[in-house]
Each structure stands twice: as structure tokens, then as C-alpha cells.
C-alpha atoms as a PDB file:
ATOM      1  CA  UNK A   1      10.276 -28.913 -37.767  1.00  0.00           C
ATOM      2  CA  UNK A   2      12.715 -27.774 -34.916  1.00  0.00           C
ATOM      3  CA  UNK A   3      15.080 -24.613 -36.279  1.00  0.00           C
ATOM      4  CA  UNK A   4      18.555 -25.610 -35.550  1.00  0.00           C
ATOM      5  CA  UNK A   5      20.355 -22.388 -35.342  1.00  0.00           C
ATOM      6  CA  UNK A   6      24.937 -21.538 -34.615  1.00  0.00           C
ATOM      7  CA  UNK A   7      25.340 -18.577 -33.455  1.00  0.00           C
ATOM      8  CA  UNK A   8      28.790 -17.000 -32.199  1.00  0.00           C
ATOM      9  CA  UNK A   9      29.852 -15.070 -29.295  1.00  0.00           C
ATOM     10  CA  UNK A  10      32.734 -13.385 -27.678  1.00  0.00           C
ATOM     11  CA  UNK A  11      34.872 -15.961 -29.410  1.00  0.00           C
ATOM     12  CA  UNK A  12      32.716 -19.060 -28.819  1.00  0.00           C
ATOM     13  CA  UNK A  13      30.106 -20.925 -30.570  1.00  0.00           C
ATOM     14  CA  UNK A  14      26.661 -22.055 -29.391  1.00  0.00           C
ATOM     15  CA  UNK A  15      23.235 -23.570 -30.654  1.00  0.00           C
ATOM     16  CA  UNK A  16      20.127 -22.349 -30.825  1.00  0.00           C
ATOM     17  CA  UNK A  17      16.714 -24.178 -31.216  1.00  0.00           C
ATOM     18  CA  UNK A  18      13.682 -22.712 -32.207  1.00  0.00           C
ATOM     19  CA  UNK A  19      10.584 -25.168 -30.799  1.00  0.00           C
ATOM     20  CA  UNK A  20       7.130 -24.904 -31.732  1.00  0.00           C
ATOM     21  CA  UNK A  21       4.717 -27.687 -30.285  1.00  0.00           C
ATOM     22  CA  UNK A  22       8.154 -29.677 -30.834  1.00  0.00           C
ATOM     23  CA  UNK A  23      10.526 -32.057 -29.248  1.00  0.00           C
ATOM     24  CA  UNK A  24      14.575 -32.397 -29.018  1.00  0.00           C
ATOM     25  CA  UNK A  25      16.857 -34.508 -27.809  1.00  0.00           C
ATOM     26  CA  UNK A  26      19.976 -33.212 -26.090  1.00  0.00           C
ATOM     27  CA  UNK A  27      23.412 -34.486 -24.656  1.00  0.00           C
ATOM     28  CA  UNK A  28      22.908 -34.699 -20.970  1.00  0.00           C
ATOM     29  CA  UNK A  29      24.856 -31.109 -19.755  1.00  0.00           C
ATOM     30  CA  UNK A  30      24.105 -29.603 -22.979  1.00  0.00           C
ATOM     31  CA  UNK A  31      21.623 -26.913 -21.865  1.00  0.00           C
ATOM     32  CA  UNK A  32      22.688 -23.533 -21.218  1.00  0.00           C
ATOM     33  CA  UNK A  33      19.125 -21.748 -21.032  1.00  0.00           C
ATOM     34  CA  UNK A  34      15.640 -21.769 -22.339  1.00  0.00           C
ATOM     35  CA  UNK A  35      12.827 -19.188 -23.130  1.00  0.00           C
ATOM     36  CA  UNK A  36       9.504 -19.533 -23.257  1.00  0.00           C
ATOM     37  CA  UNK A  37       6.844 -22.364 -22.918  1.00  0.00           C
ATOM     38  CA  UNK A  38       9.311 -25.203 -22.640  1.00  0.00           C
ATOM     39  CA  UNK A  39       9.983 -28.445 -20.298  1.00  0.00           C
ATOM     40  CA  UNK A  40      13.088 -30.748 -19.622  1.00  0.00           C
ATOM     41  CA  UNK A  41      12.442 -34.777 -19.104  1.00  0.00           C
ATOM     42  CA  UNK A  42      14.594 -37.403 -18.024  1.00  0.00           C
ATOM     43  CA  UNK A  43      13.597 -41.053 -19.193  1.00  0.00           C
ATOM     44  CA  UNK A  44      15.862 -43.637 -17.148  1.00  0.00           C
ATOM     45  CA  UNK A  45      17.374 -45.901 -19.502  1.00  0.00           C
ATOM     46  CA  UNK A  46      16.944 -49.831 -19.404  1.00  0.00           C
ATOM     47  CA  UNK A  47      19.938 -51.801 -18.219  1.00  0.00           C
ATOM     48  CA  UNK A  48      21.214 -52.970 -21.682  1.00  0.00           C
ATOM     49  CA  UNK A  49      21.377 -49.224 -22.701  1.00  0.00           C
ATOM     50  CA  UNK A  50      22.762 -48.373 -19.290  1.00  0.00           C
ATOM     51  CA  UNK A  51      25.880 -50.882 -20.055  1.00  0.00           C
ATOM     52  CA  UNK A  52      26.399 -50.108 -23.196  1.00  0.00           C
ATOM     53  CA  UNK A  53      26.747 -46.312 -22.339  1.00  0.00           C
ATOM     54  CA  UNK A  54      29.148 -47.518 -19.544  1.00  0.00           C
ATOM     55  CA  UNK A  55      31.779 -49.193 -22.135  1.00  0.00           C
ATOM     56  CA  UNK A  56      31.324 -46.265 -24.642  1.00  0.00           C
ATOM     57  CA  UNK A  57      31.915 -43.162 -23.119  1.00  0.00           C
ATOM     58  CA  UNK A  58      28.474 -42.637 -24.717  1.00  0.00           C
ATOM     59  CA  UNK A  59      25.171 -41.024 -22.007  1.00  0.00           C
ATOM     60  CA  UNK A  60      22.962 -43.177 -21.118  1.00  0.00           C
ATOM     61  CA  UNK A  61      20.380 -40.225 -20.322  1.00  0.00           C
ATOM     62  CA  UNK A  62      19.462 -37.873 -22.663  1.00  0.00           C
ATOM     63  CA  UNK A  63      17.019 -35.579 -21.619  1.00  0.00           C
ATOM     64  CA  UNK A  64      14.119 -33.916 -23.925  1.00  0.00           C
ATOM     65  CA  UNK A  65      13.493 -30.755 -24.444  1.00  0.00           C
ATOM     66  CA  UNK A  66       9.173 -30.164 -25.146  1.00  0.00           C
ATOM     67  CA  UNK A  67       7.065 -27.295 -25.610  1.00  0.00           C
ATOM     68  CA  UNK A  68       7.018 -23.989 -28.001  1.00  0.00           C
ATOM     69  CA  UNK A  69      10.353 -21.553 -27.114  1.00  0.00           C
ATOM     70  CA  UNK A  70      13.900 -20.886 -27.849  1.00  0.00           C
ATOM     71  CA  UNK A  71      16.846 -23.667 -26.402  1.00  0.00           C
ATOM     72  CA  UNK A  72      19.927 -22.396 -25.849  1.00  0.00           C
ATOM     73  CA  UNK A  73      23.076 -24.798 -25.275  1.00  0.00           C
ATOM     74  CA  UNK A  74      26.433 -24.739 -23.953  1.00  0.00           C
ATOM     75  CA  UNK A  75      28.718 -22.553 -26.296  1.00  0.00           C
ATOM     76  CA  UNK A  76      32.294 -24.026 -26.758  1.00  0.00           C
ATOM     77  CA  UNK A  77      35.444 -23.239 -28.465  1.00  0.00           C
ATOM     78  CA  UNK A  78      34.999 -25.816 -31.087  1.00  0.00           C
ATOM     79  CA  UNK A  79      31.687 -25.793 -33.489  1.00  0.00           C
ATOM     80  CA  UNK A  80      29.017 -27.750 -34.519  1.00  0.00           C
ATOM     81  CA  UNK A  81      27.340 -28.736 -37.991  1.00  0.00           C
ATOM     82  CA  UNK A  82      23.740 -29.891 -38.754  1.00  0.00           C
ATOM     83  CA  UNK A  83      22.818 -32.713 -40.850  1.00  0.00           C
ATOM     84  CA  UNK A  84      19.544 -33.349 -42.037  1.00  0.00           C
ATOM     85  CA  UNK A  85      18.522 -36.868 -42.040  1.00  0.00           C
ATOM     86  CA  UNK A  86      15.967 -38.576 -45.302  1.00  0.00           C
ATOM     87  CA  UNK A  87      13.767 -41.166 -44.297  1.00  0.00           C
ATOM     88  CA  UNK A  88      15.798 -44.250 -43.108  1.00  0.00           C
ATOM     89  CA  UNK A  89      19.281 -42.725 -43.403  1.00  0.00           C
ATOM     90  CA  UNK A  90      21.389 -44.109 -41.143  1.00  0.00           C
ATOM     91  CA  UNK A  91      24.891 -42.258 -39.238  1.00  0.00           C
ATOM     92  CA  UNK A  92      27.123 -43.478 -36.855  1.00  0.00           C
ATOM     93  CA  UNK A  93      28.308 -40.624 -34.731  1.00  0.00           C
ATOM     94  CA  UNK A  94      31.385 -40.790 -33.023  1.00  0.00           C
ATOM     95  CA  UNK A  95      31.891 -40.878 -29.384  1.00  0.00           C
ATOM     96  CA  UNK A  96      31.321 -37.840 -27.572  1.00  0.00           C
ATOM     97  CA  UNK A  97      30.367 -36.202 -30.290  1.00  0.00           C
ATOM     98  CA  UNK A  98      26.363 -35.835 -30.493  1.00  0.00           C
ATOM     99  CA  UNK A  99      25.090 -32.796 -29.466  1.00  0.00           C
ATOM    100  CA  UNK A 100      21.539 -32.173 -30.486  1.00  0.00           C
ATOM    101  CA  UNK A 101      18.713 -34.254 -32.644  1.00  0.00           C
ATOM    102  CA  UNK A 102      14.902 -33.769 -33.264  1.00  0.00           C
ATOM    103  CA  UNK A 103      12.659 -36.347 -31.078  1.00  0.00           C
ATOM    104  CA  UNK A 104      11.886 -38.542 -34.667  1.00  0.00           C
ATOM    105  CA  UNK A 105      15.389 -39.510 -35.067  1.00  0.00           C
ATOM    106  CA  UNK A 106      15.523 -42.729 -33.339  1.00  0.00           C
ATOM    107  CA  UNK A 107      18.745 -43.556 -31.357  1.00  0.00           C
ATOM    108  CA  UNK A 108      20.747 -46.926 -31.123  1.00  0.00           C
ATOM    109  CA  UNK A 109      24.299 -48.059 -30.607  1.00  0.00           C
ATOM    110  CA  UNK A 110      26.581 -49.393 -33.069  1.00  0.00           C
ATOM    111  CA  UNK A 111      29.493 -51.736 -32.024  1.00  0.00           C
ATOM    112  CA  UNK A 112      32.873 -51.540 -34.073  1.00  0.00           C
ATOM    113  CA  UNK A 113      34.019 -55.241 -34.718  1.00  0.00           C
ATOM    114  CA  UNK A 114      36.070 -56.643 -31.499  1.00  0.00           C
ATOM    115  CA  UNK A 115      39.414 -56.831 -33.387  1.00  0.00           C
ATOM    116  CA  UNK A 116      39.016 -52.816 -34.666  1.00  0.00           C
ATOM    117  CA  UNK A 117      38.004 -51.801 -31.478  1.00  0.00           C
ATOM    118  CA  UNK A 118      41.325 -53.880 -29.767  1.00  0.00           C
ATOM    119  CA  UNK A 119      43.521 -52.167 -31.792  1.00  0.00           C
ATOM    120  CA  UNK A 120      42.401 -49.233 -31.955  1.00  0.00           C
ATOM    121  CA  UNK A 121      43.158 -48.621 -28.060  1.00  0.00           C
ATOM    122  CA  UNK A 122      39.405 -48.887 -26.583  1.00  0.00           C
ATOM    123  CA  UNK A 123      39.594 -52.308 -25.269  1.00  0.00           C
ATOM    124  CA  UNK A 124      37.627 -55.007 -26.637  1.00  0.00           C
ATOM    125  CA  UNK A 125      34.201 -53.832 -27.128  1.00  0.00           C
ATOM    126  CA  UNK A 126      33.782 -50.054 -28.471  1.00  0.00           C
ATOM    127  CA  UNK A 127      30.345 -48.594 -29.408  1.00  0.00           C
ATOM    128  CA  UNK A 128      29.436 -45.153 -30.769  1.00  0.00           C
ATOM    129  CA  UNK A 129      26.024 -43.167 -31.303  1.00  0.00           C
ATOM    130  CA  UNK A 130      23.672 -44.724 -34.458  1.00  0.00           C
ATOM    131  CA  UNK A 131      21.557 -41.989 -35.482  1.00  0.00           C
ATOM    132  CA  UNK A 132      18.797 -43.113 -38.050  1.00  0.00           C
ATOM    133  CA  UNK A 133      15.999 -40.438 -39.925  1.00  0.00           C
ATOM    134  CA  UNK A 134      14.301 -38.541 -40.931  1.00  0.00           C
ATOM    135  CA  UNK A 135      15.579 -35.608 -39.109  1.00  0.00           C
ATOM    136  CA  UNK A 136      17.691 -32.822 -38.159  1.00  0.00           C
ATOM    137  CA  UNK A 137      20.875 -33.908 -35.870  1.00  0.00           C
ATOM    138  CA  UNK A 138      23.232 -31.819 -34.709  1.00  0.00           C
ATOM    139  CA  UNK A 139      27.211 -32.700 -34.044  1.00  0.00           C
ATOM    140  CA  UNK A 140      29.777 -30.922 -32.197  1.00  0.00           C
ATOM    141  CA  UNK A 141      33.398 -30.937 -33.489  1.00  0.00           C
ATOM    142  CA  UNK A 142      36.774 -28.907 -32.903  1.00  0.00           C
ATOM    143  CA  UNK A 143      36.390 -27.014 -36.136  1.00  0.00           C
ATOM    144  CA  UNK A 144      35.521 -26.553 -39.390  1.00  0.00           C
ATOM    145  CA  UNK A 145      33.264 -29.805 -40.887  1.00  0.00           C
ATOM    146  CA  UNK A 146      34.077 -31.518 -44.561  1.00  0.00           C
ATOM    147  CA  UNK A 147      31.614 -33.543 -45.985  1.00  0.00           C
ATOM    148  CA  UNK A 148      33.461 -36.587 -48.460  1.00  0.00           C
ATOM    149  CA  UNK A 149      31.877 -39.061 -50.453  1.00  0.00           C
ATOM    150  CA  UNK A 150      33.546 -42.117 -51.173  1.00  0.00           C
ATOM    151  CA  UNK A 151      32.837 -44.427 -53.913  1.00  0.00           C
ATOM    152  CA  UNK A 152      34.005 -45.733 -57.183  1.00  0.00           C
ATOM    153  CA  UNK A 153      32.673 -43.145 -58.983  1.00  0.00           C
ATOM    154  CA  UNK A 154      33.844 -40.530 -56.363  1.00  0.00           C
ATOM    155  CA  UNK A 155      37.050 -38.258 -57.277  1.00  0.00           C
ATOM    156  CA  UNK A 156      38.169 -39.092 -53.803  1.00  0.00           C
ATOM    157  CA  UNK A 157      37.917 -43.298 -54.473  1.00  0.00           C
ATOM    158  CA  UNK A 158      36.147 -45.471 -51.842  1.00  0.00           C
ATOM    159  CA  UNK A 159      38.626 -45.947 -49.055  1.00  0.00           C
ATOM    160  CA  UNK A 160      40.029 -42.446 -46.500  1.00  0.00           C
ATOM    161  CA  UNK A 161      42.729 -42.911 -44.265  1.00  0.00           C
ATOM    162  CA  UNK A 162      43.463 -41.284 -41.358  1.00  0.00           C
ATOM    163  CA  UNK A 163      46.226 -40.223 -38.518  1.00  0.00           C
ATOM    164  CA  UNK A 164      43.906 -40.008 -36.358  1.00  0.00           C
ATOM    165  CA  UNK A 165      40.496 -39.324 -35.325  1.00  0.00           C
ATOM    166  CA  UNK A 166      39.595 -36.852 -37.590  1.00  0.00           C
ATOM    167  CA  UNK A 167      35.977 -38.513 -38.734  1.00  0.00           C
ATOM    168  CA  UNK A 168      33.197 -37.469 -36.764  1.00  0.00           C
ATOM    169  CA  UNK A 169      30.619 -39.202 -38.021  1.00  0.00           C
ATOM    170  CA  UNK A 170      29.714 -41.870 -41.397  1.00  0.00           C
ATOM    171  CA  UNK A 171      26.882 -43.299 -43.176  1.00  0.00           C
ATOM    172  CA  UNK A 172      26.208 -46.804 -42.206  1.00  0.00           C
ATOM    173  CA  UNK A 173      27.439 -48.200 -45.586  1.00  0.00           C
ATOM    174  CA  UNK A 174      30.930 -47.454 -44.651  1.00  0.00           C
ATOM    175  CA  UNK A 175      33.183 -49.954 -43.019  1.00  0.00           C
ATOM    176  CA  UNK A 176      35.859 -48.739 -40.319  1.00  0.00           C
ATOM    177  CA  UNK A 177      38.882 -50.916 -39.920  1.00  0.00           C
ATOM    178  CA  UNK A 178      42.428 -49.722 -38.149  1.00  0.00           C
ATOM    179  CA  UNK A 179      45.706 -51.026 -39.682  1.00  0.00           C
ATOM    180  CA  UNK A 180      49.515 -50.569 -39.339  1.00  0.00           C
ATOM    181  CA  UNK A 181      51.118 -48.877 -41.789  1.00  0.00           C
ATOM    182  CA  UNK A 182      53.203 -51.769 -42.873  1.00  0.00           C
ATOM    183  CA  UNK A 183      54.164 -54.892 -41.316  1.00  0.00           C
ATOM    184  CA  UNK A 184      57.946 -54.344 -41.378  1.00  0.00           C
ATOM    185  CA  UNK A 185      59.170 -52.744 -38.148  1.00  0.00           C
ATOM    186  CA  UNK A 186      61.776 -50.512 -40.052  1.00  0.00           C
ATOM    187  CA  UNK A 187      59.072 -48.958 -42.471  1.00  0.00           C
ATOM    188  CA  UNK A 188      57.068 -48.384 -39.816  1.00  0.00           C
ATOM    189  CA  UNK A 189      59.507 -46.409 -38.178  1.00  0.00           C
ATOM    190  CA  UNK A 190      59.979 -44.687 -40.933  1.00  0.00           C
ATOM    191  CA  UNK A 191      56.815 -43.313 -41.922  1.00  0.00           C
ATOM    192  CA  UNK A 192      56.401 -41.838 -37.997  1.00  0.00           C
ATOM    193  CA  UNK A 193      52.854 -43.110 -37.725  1.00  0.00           C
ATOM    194  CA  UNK A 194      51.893 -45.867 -35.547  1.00  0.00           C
ATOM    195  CA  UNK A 195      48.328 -47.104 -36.795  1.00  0.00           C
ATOM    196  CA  UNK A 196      46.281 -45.903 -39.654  1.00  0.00           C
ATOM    197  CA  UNK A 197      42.161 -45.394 -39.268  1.00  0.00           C
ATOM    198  CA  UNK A 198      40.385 -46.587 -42.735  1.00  0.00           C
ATOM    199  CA  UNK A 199      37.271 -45.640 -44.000  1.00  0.00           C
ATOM    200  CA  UNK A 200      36.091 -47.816 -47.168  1.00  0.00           C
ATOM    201  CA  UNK A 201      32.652 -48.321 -48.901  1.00  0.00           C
ATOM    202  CA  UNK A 202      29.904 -46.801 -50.336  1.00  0.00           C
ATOM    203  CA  UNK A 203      28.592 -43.133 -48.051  1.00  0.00           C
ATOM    204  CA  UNK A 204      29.577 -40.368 -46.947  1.00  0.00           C
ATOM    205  CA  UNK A 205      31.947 -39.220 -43.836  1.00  0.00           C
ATOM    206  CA  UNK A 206      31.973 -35.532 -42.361  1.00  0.00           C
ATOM    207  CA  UNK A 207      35.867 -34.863 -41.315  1.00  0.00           C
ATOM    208  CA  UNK A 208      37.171 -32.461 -39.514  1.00  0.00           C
ATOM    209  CA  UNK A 209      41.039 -32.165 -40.321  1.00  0.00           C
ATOM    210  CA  UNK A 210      42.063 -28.650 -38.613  1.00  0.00           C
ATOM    211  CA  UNK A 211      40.736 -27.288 -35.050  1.00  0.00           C
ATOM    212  CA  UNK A 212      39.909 -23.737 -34.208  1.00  0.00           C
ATOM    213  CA  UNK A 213      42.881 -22.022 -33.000  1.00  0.00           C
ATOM    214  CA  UNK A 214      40.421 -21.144 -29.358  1.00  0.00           C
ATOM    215  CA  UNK A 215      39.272 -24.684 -29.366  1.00  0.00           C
ATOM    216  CA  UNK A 216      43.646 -25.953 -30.054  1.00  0.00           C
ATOM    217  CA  UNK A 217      44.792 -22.984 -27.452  1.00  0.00           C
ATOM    218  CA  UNK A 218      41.901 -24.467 -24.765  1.00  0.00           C
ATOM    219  CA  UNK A 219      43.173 -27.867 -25.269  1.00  0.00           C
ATOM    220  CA  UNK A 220      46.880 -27.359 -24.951  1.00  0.00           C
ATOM    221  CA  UNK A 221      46.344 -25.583 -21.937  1.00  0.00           C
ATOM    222  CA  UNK A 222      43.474 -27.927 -20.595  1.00  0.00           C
ATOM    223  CA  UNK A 223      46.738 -30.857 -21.109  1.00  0.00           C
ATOM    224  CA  UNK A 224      49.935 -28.475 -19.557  1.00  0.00           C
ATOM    225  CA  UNK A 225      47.457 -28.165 -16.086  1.00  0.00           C
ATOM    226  CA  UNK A 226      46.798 -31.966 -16.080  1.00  0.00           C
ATOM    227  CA  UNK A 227      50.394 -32.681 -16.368  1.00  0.00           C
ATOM    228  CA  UNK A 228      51.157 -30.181 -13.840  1.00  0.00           C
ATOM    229  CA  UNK A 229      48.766 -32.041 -11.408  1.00  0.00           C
ATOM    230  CA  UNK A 230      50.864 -35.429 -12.266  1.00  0.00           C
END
């Protein structure tokens, strides 16, 4: 089983994977450097896969990562978290945010419903990262991770709303749906938010609600230069 490892540095955050006679899958830029007895393969994707990436923001190309070494990858403002998959569990991960998984994990796509995916601002046909055990996967997010568990039998109910888009990732059980927060214009106005993001079911969801001041400082700055350019 590959060691999945965050280490920290000068301010930053980075992964570190411990191989033996293993393999990992990686987001396609991810590597920084490796040690040892190690070897990076591409494997083209298949046109279905290729147009799918294309409309979700998603790679299409993952290389994999073989051999008996350390992996090192790209350290970033933000952080990551590590789940660890059971037999058959089943994720979706949102867009742009898979980092790192073992080989075993098998990867698909999931496609939000046409009318969520509309309203929510990504055009008519939105898919994100299914991830599927067993397995170790790895996520990268702008801060600190929360793990919630919605049910009826949960102290936090079965149904999370958010302002935004906070969720990283969520068990397959739960259904995402995006809706205004009321249908009069005047209350709408009122409340200052435009559309809500709702989480409801039975699963789990891994939030992350406040960003590491680097990762916020990076991104304000990253936004003032674009507008600049404009």
C-alpha cells in the first residue's frame, strides 16, 4: 500500500508518496520530483474520455507513477487531505480538485443532472471526477478539510447548504441540486445571496469553509494582476 505523506515547507504544502513495487495515479502537472527506482507513463485516453474531459475542466491524461521510491508533487498554498477508500465506496470529486490516488481506485466521470448543471453557471452538461475503492485518494483544497455526515440520524440532518463551492468532494449517495433562495425577487434581494448549492441524502461530504490566509493572499493577488491586464 502506497504511503501518502503532507509535508510543509517555507510556508507551502506538498505530498509525498512512498512506492514500493507500487503504482499511483497523478493529476497531469502534479509532479515536482522523484527518487529512486521509479517511472512516469502516459496512457492516451479514448475519445469519449477525451470529450468528456473537454466539457469538465477535468484531464483527460493522467499519468502513472511505477516502481519502488519516493514521489514528490507540486507544493501549493492551499492543502490536501487523504481519504481512504473500502471496497466499492464510491466519491465524486469536484472539479479540479483530484490530486493523487493509488492505481486500484478505478476512475470514471459523473454528470450533474442538465438542469443543476444550467443553473449552476457551467452550461448544460457539467461532469466531475468519480473515484470508486478500495484505496487511498488524495484531494487538494484551499484549506483546512471537514468531514460531515448527513442523515436522519445525523446531528447535522440530511440536507447542507451552501454559498458557494465550499464541498470538495461527496459520497455517491448524496444528491446535489442548486436553488434560489426564494422565488420572490424582494426576498431575494434581501438575503444578498443569489443561488444556494444543496447537498441532501444519505453520505458523507468533506467541506472546506475557510482558506489559508497564503492560499486567500495568492488568490487576491493572482485576481488584482488579471484585472490589471483587462
Amino acid at each position: 500500500m502506497a504511503k501518502f505523506d503532507i509535508e510543509h515547507s517555507e510556508g507551502t504544502n506538498y505530498a509525498r508518496v512512498g512506492l514500493i513495487d507500487e503504482t499511483v495515479v497523478i493529476e497531469r502537472g502534479a509532479m515536482s520530483h522523484m527518487r529512486g527506482a521509479l517511472k512516469m507513463k502516459g496512457k492516451l485516453a479514448g475519445p469519449i474520455r477525451l470529450m468528456r474531459a473537454a466539457l469538465s475542466g477535468e484531464e483527460a491524461l493522467r499519468p502513472t507513477i511505477s516502481g519502488t521510491g519516493t514521489l514528490y508533487l507540486e507544493s501549493t498554498f492551499g492543502g490536501f487531505h487523504v481519504m481512504e477508500l473500502t471496497d466499492g465506496e464510491k466519491w465524486v470529486v469536484e472539479s479540479g480538485a483530484f490530486w493523487c490516488s493509488e492505481a486500484k481506485v478505478k476512475q470514471t466521470f459523473h454528470r450533474e443532472r442538465i438542469s443543476t448543471s444550467f443553473w449552476s453557471g457551467k452550461g448544460f452538461l457539467d461532469f466531475q471526477t468519480k473515484v470508486v475503492g478500495p484505496g487511498k485518494v488524495m484531494i487538494c483544497s484551499p484549506g483546512p478539510v471537514e468531514e460531515i455526515t448527513l442523515g436522519k440520524d445525523s446531528p447535522h440532518g440530511d440536507q447542507f447548504i451552501a454559498d458557494g463551492p465550499i464541498v470538495l468532494a461527496r459520497t455517491s449517495g448524496i444528491e446535489y441540486s442548486v436553488r434560489l433562495p426564494s422565488l420572490l425577487p424582494w426576498r431575494r434581494a434581501a438575503t444578498g445571496e443569489t443561488l444556494l448549492q444543496v447537498y441532501q441524502g444519505e453520505g458523507r461530504l468533506l467541506v472546506c469553509t475557510t482558506p489559508f490566509w497564503r492560499y486567500k493572499i495568492a488568490q487576491y493577488r493572482s485576481h488584482s494582476h488579471a484585472e490589471l491586464l483587462t
